[in-house]
Protein backbone atom coordinates (compact mmCIF):
# COMPACT_ATOMS: atom_id res chain seq x y z
CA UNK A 1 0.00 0.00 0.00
CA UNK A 2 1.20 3.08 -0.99
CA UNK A 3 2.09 5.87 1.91
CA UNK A 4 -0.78 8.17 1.14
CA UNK A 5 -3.06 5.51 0.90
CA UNK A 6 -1.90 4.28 4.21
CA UNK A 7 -2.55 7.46 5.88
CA UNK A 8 -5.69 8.23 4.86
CA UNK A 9 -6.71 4.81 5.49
CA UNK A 10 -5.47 5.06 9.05
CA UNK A 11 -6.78 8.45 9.77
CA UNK A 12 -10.00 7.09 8.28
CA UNK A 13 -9.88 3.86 10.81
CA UNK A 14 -8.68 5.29 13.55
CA UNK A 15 -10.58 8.26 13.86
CA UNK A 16 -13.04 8.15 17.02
CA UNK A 17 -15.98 10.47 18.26
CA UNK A 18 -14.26 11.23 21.44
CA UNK A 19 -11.59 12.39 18.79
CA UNK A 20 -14.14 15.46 17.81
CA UNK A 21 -14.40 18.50 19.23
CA UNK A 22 -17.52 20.45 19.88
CA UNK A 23 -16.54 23.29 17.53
CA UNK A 24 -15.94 20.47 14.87
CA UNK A 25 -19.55 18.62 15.59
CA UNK A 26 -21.40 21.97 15.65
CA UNK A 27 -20.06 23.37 12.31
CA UNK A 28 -21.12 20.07 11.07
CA UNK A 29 -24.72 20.27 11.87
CA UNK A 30 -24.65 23.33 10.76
CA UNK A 31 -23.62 22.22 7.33
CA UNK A 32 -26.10 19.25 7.38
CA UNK A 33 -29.00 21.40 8.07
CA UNK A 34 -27.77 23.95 5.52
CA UNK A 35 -27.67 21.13 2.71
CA UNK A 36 -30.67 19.66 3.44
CA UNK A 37 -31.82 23.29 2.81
CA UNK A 38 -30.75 23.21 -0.79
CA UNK A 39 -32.53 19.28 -1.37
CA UNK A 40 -35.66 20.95 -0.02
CA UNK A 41 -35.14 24.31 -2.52
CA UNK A 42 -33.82 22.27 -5.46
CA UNK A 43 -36.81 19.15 -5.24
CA UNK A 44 -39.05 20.70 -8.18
CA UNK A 45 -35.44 21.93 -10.44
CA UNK A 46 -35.83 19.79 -14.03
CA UNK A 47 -32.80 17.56 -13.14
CA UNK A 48 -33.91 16.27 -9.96
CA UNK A 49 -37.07 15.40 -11.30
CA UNK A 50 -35.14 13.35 -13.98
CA UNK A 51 -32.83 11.63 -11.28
CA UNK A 52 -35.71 11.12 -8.84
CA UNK A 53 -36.96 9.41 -12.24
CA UNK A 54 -34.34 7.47 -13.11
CA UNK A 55 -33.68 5.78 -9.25
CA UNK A 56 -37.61 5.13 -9.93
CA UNK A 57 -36.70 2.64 -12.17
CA UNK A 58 -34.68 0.41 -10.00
CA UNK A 59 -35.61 -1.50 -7.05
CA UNK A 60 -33.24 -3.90 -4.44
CA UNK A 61 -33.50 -5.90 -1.70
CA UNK A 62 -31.56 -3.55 0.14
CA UNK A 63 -32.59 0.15 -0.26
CA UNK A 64 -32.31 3.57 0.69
CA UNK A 65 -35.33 6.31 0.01
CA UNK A 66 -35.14 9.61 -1.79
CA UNK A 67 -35.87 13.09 -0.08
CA UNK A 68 -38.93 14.24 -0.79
CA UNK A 69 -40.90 11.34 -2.20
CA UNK A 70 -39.50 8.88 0.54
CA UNK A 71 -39.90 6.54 -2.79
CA UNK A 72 -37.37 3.47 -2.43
CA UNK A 73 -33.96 2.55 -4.48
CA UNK A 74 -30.94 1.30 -4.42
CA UNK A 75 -29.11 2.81 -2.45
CA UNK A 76 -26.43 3.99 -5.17
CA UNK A 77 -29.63 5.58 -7.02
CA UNK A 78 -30.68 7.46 -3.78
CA UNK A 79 -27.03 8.52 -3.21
CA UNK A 80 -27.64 9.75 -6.56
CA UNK A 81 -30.91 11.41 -6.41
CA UNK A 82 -30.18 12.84 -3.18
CA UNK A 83 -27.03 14.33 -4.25
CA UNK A 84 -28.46 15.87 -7.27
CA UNK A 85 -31.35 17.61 -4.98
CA UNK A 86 -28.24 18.86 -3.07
CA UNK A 87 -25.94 20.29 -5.48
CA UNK A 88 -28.24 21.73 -8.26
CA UNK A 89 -29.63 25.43 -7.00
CA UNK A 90 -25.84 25.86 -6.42
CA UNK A 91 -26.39 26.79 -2.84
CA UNK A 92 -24.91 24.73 -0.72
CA UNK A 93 -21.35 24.59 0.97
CA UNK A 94 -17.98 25.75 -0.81
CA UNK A 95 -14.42 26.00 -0.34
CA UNK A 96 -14.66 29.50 -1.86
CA UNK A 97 -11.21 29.26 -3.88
CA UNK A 98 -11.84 26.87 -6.67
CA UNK A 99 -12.25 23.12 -4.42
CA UNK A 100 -16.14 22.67 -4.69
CA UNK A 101 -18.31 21.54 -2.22
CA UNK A 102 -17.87 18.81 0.92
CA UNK A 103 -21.43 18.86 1.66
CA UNK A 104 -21.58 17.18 -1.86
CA UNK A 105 -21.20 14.02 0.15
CA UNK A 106 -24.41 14.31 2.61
CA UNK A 107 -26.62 12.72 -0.44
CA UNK A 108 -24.19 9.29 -0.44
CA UNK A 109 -24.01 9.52 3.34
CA UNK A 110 -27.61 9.56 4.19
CA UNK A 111 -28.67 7.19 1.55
CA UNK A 112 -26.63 4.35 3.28
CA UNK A 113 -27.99 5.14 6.67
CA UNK A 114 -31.11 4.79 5.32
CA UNK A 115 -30.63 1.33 4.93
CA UNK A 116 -27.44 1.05 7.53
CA UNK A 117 -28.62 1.51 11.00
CA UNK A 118 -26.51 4.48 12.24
CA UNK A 119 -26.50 6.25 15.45
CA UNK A 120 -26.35 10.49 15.23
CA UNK A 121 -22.67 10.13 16.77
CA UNK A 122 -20.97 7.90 14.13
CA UNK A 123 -23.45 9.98 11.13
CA UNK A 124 -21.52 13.01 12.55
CA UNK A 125 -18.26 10.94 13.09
CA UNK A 126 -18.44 10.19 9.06
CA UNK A 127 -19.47 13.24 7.56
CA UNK A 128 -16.28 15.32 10.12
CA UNK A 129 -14.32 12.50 8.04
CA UNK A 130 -15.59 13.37 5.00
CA UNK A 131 -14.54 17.11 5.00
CA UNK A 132 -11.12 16.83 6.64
CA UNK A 133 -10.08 14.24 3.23
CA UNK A 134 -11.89 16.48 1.10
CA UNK A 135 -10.41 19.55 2.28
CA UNK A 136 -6.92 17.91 2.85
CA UNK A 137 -6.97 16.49 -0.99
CA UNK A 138 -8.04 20.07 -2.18
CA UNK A 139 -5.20 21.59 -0.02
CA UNK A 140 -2.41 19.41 -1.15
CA UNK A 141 -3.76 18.88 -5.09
CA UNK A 142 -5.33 21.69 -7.15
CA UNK A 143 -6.26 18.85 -9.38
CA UNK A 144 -8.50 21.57 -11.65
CA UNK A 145 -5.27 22.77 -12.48
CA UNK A 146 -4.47 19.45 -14.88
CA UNK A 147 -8.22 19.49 -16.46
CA UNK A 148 -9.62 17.23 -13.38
CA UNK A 149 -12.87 18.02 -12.02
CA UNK A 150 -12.70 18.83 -8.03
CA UNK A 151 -15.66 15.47 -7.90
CA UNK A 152 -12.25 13.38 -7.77
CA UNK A 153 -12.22 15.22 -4.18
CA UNK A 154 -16.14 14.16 -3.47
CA UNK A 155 -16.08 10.75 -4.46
CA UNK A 156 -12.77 9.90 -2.22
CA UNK A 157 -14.09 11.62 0.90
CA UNK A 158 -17.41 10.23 0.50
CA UNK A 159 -16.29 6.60 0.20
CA UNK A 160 -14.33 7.61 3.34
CA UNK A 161 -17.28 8.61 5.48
CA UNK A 162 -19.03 5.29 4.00
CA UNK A 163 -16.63 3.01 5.10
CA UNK A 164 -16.76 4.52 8.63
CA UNK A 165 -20.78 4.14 8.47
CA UNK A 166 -20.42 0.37 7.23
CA UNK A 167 -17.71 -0.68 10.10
CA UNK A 168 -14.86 -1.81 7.64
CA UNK A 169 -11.95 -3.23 8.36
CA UNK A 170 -8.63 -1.68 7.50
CA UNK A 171 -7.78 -3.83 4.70
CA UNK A 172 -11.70 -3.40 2.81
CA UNK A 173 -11.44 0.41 3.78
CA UNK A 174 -7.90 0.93 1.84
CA UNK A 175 -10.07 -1.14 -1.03
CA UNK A 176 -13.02 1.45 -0.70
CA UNK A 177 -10.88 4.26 -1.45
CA UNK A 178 -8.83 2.85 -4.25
CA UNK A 179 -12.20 1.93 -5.87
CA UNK A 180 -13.60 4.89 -5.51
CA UNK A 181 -10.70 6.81 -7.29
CA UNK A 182 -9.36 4.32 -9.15
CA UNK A 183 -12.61 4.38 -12.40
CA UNK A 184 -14.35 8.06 -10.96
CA UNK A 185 -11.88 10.38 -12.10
CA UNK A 186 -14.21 13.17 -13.64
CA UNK A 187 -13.65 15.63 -15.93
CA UNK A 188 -13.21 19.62 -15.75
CA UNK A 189 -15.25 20.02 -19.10
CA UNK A 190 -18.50 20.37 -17.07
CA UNK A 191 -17.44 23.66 -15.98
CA UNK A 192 -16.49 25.46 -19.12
CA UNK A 193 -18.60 26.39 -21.77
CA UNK A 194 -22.44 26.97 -22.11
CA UNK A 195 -23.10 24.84 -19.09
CA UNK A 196 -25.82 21.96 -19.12
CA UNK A 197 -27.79 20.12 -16.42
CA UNK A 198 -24.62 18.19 -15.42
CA UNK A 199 -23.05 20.75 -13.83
CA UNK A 200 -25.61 20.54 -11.16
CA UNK A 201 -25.68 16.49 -11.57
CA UNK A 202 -22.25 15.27 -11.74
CA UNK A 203 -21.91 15.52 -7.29
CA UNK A 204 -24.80 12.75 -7.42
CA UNK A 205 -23.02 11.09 -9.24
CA UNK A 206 -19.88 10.83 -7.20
CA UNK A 207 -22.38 10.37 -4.35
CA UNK A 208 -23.43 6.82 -6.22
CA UNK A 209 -19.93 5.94 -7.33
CA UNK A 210 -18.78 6.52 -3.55
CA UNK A 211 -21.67 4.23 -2.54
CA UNK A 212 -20.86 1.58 -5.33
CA UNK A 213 -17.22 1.28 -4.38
CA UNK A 214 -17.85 0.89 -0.72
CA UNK A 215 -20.18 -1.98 -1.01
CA UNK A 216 -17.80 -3.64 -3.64
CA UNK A 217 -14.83 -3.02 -1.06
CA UNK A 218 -17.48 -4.83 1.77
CA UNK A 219 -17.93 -8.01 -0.26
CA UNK A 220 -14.40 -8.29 -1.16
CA UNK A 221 -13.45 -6.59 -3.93
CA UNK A 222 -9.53 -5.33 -4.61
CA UNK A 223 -8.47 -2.24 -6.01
CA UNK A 224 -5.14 -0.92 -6.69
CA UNK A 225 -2.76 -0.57 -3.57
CA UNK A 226 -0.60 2.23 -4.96
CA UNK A 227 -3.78 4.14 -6.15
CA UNK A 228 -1.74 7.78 -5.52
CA UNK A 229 1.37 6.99 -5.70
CA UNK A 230 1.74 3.83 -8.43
CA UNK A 231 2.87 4.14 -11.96
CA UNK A 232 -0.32 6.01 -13.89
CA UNK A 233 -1.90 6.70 -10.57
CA UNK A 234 -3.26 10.00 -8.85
CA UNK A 235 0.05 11.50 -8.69
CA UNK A 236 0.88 10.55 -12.76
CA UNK A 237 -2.39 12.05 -13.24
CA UNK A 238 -2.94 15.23 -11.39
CA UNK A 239 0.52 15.85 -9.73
CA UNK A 240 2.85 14.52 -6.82
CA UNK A 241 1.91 16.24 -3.53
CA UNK A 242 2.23 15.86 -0.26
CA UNK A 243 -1.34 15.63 1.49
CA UNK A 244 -1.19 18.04 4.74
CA UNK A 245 -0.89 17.21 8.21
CA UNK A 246 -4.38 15.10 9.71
CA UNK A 247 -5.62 16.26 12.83
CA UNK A 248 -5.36 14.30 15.68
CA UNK A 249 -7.79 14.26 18.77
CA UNK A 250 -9.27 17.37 19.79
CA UNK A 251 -7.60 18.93 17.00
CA UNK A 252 -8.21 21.36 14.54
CA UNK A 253 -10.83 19.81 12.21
CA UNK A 254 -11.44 21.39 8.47
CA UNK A 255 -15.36 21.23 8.57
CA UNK A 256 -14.68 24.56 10.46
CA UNK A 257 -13.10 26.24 7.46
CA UNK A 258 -15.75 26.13 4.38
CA UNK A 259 -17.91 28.99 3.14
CA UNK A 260 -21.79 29.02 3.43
CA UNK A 261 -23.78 30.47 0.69
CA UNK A 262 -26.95 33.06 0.51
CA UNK A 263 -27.49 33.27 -3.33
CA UNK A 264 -27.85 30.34 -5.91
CA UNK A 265 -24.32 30.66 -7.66
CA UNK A 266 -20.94 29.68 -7.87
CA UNK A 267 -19.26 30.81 -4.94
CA UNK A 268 -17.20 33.49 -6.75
CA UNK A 269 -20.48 35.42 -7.72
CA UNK A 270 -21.40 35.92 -3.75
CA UNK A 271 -19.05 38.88 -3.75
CA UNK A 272 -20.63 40.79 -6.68
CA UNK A 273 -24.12 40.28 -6.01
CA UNK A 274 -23.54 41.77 -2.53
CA UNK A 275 -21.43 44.93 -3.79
CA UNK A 276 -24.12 45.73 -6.35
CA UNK A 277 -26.94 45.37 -3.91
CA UNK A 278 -25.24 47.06 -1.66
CA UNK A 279 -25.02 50.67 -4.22
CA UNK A 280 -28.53 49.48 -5.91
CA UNK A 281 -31.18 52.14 -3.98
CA UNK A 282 -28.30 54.78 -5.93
CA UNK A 283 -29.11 53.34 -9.17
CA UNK A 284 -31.56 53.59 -11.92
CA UNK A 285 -30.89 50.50 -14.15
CA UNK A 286 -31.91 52.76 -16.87
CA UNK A 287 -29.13 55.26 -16.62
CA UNK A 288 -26.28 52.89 -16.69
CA UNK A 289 -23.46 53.55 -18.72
CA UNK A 290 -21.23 50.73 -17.85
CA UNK A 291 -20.39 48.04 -14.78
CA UNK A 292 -17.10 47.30 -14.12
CA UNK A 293 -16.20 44.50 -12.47
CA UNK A 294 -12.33 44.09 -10.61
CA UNK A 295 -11.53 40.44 -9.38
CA UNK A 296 -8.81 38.13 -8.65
CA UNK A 297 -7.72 35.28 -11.66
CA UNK A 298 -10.33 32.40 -10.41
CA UNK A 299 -13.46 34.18 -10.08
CA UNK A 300 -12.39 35.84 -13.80
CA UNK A 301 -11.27 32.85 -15.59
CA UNK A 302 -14.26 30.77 -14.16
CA UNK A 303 -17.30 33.18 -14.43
CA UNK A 304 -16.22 36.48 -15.97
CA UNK A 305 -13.86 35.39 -18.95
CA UNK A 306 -15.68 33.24 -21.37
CA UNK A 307 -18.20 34.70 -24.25
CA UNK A 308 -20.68 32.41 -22.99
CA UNK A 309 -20.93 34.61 -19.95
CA UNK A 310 -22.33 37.87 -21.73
CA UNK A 311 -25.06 34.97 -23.58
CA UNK A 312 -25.98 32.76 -20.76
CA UNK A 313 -28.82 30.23 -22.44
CA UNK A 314 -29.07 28.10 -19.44
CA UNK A 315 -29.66 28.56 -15.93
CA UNK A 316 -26.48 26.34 -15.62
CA UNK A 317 -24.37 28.73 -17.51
CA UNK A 318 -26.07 32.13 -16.01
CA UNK A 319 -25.35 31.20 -12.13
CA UNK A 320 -21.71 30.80 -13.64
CA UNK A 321 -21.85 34.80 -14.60
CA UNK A 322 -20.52 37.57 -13.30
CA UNK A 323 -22.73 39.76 -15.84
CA UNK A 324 -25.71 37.96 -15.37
CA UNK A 325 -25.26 37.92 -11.77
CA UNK A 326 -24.59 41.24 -11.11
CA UNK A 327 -27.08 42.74 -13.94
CA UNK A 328 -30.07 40.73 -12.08
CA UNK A 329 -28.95 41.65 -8.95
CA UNK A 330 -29.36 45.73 -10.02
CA UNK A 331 -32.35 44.74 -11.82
CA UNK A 332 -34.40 42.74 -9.67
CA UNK A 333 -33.02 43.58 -6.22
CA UNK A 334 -31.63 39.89 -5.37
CA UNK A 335 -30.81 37.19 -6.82
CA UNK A 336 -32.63 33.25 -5.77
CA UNK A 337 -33.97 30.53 -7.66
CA UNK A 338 -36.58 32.34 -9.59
CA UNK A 339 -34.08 34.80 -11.07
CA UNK A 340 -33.14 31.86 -13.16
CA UNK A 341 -36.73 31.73 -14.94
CA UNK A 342 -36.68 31.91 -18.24
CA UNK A 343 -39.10 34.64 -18.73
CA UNK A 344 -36.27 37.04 -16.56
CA UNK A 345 -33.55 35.35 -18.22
CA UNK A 346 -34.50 36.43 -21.46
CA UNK A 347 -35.94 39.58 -20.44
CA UNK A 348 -34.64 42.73 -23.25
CA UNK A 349 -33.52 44.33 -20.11
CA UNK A 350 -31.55 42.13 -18.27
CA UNK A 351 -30.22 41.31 -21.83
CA UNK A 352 -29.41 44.67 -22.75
CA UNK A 353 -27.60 45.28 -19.09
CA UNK A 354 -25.57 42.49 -19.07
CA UNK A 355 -23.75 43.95 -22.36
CA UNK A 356 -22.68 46.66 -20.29
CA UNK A 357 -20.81 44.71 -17.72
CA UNK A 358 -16.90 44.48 -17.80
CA UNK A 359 -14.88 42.14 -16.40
CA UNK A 360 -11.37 42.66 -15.46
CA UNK A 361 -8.97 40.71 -13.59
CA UNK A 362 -6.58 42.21 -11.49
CA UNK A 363 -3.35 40.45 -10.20
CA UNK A 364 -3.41 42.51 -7.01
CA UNK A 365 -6.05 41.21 -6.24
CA UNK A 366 -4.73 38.12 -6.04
CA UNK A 367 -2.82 38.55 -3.16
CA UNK A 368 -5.62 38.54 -1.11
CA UNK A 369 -6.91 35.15 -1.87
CA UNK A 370 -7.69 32.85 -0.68
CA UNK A 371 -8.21 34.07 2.69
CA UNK A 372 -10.53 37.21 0.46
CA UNK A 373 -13.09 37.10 -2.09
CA UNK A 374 -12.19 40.44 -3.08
CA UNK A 375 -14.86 42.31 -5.43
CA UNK A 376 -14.13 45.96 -6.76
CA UNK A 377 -17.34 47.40 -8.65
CA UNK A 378 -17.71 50.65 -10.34
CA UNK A 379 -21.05 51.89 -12.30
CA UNK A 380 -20.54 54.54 -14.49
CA UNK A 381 -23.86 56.05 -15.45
CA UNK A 382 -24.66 58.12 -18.18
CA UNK A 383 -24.06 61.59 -16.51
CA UNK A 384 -20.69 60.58 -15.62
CA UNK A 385 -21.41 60.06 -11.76
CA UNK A 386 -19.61 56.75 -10.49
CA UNK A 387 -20.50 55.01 -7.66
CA UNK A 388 -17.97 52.59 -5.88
CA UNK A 389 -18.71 49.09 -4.13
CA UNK A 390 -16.29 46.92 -2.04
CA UNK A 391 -16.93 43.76 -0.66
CA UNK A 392 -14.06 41.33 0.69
CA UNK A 393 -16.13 38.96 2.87
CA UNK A 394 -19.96 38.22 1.95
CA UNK A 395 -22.22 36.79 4.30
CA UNK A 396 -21.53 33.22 5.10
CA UNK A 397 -17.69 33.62 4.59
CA UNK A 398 -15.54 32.13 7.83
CA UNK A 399 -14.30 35.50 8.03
CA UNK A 400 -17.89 36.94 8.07
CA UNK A 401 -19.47 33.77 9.08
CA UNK A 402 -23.63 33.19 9.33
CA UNK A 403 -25.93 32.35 12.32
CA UNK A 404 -27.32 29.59 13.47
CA UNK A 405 -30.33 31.64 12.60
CA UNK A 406 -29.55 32.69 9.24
CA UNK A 407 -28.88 29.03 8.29
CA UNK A 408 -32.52 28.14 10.26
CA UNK A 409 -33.80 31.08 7.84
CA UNK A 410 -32.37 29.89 4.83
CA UNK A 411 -33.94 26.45 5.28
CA UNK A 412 -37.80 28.48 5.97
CA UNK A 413 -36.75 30.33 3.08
CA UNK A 414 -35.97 27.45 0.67
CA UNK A 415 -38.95 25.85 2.13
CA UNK A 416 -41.67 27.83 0.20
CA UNK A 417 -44.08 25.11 1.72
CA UNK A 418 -42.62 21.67 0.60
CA UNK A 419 -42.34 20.50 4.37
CA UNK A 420 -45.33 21.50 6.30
CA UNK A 421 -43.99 23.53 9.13
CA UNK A 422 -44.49 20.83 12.15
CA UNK A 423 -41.87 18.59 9.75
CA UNK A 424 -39.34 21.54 9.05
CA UNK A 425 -39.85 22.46 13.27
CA UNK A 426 -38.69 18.65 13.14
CA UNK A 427 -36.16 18.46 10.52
CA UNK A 428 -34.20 21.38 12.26
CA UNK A 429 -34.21 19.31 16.14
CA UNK A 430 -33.02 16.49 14.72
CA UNK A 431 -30.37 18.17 13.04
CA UNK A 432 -29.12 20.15 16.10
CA UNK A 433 -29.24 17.01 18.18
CA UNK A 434 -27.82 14.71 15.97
CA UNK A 435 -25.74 12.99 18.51
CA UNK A 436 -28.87 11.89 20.61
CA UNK A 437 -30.24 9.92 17.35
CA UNK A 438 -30.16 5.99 17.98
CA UNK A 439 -31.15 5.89 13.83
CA UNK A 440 -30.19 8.56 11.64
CA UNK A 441 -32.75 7.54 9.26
CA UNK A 442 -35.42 10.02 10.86
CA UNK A 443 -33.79 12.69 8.93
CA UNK A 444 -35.09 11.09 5.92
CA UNK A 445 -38.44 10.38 7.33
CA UNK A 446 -39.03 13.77 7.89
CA UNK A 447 -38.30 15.08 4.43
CA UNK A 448 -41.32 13.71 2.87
CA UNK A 449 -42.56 17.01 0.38
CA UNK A 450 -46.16 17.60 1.01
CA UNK A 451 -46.80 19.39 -2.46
């Protein structure tokens, strides 16, 4: 077995509740309950429909059931569903500099204790897991660098978190996370481009190829024992590394360190939808002469470079754009799921704004990433007044971090009456007293959509 294989396995093994600290377990929650905000938000979205579909089709003598419709699967299907209801709105967790999302992995870890009888303290146990490899991998490998998509990072940490659920041995556990890298190494190409459905699809998928690998590590199967660090392994693929330091107990655990969003977008956006909003009651959409957008190299090479960006046809490719982003958010006064309707994505206005918007990146601003999302916004209008907007931290950011209650509000907000209230009143105990939970499975109970 090769090293890094060896210590993630043994990190992964080894790792104990008592290990946790309560800064760790509450973050966590906090992230649960914020994810199972977007599945509630995202249930009706076109592409969960079609996966909800699609895990209709199959049925097992061991299964898991899908939020919303509590309808039963297998349980790589409902890792899958699940996953998808997640990720799509592009609202839950992110690293905020390019690494995706952990909370990716909640769809694959609640579809096995559906049908894996887990107490609240190992379910918390797995998911802490689950962000300090996905984190650490991030950290060590930019692996979007070399045209990999950061999924490589979900489906690892997931199988992880899995194999911690399931009780495996050492031996099957090193298996579980060579299988789940060894055939799931996706692709950057769902992130450039006129962006389609898969965008918002592919962390399901990891979620069922996490799930798939786990269960053929638990019967038995092999994988490759020099998965990283073999001849045409992780490191011939994406780049030797060195994976950072693993906490030990009572540590410093990673699940601390990850961004929460407030608006449906990739993470880079949450900067200049807040600076606009922040000058809009100045501004008459009407008398704009020009938006000018500053950033750093990420947030303008992944959402403010390509021409796709000033033509956004799908909702996929218009929550990856600065212009579109920013031109709703001065048009409309905020920016949620229904700015992505197609009767305000197409609207002459919004159209005719978004042509105004400039995007420039600045290297300057690069030196204050990654612990800054720096946005620098000027709108010139046409009398030749300019008005200035800063932001460095949005809401949500660690350095300007969100409530308790603004999480709890984002979940009522998402809400918009899928889960009667006496369910969502439930939903959110559970949640915050995870650790009391003999079965883990209630969360799932609960989510049953009343529409």
């Amino acid at each position: 077995m090769d090293a890094t294989l060896q210590k993630l396995t043994d990190f992964t093994f080894n790792l104990e509740y008592a290990d946790l600290t309560p800064e760790a377990i509450h973050e966590c929650k906090r992230r649960l309950i914020d994810s199972l905000a977007c599945a509630i938000g995202g249930f009706s979205a076109e592409p969960c429909v079609i996966a909800r579909a699609v895990a209709g089709k199959a049925s097992s003598k061991k299964t898991a059931r899908v939020f919303g419709t509590l309808d039963r699967t297998t349980p790589e299907l409902a890792a899958f569903a699940n996953g998808v209801m997640i990720r799509y709105l592009d609202l839950n967790d992110a690293t905020g500099s390019g690494g995706g999302h952990p909370s990716d992995a909640f769809g694959a870890l609640l579809a096995v204790t559906d049908h894996h009888r887990t107490d609240g303290k190992t379910f918390l146990l797995a998911s802490i897991i689950v962000y300090e490899l996905y984190l650490g991998f991030f950290a060590g490998n930019r692996i979007r660098n070399r045209g990999w998509d950061h999924l490589v990072y979900t489906v690892l940490a997931a199988a992880a978190g899995l194999a911690k659920i399931m009780g495996l041995d050492h031996a099957r556990m090193a298996n579980a996370l060579s299988l789940a890298l060894t055939p799931n190494m996706a692709l950057e190409v769902a992130r450039r481009g006129q962006l389609t459905m898969w965008k918002g699809a592919a962390a399901g998928n990891a979620c069922r190829n996490a799930v798939f690998a786990v269960d053929l590590a638990a019967a038995g199967m092999t994988g490759p024992d020099k998965v990283f660090e073999g001849e045409q392994g992780v490191w011939n693929a994406a780049g030797k590394f060195d994976w950072p330091a693993l906490p030990g107990p009572q540590g410093h655990f990673r699940v601390a360190d990850i961004q929460i969003k407030f608006y449906p977008c990739e993470y880079h956006g949450q900067a200049p939808i807040e600076a606009m909003l922040a000058i809009r009651p100045q501004i008459n959409a009407d008398e704009v002469e020009a938006i000018v957008v500053t950033t750093y190299w990420f947030a303008w090479s992944e959402i403010g470079s390509e021409p796709e960006k000033w033509n956004p046809t799908t909702r996929e490719t218009a929550d990856h754009s600065i212009p579109f982003l920013v031109s709703a958010a001065l048009l409309y006064g905020w920016v949620d799921a229904g700015t992505y309707a197609k009767e305000r994505m197409f609207d002459p206005k919004l159209r005719a704004l978004i042509q105004k918007v400039q995007v420039i990146y600045d290297k300057e601003l690069d030196k204050l990433q990654p612990q800054s999302v720096p946005c620098r916004m000027e709108v010139v209008l046409k009398n030749g007044k300019r008005i200035a907007s800063n932001i460095d931290h949005p809401l949500g950011h660690v350095r300007n971090p969100a409530s308790d209650k603004d999480i709890e509000r984002k979940l009522r907000g998402l809400n918009e009456g899928f889960l009667s209230p006496r369910r969502l009143s439930r939903l959110l105990k559970l949640c915050w007293k995870l650790e009391e939970l003999e079965d883990v499975s209630e969360l799932v109970s609960v989510m049953r959509v009343q529409k």
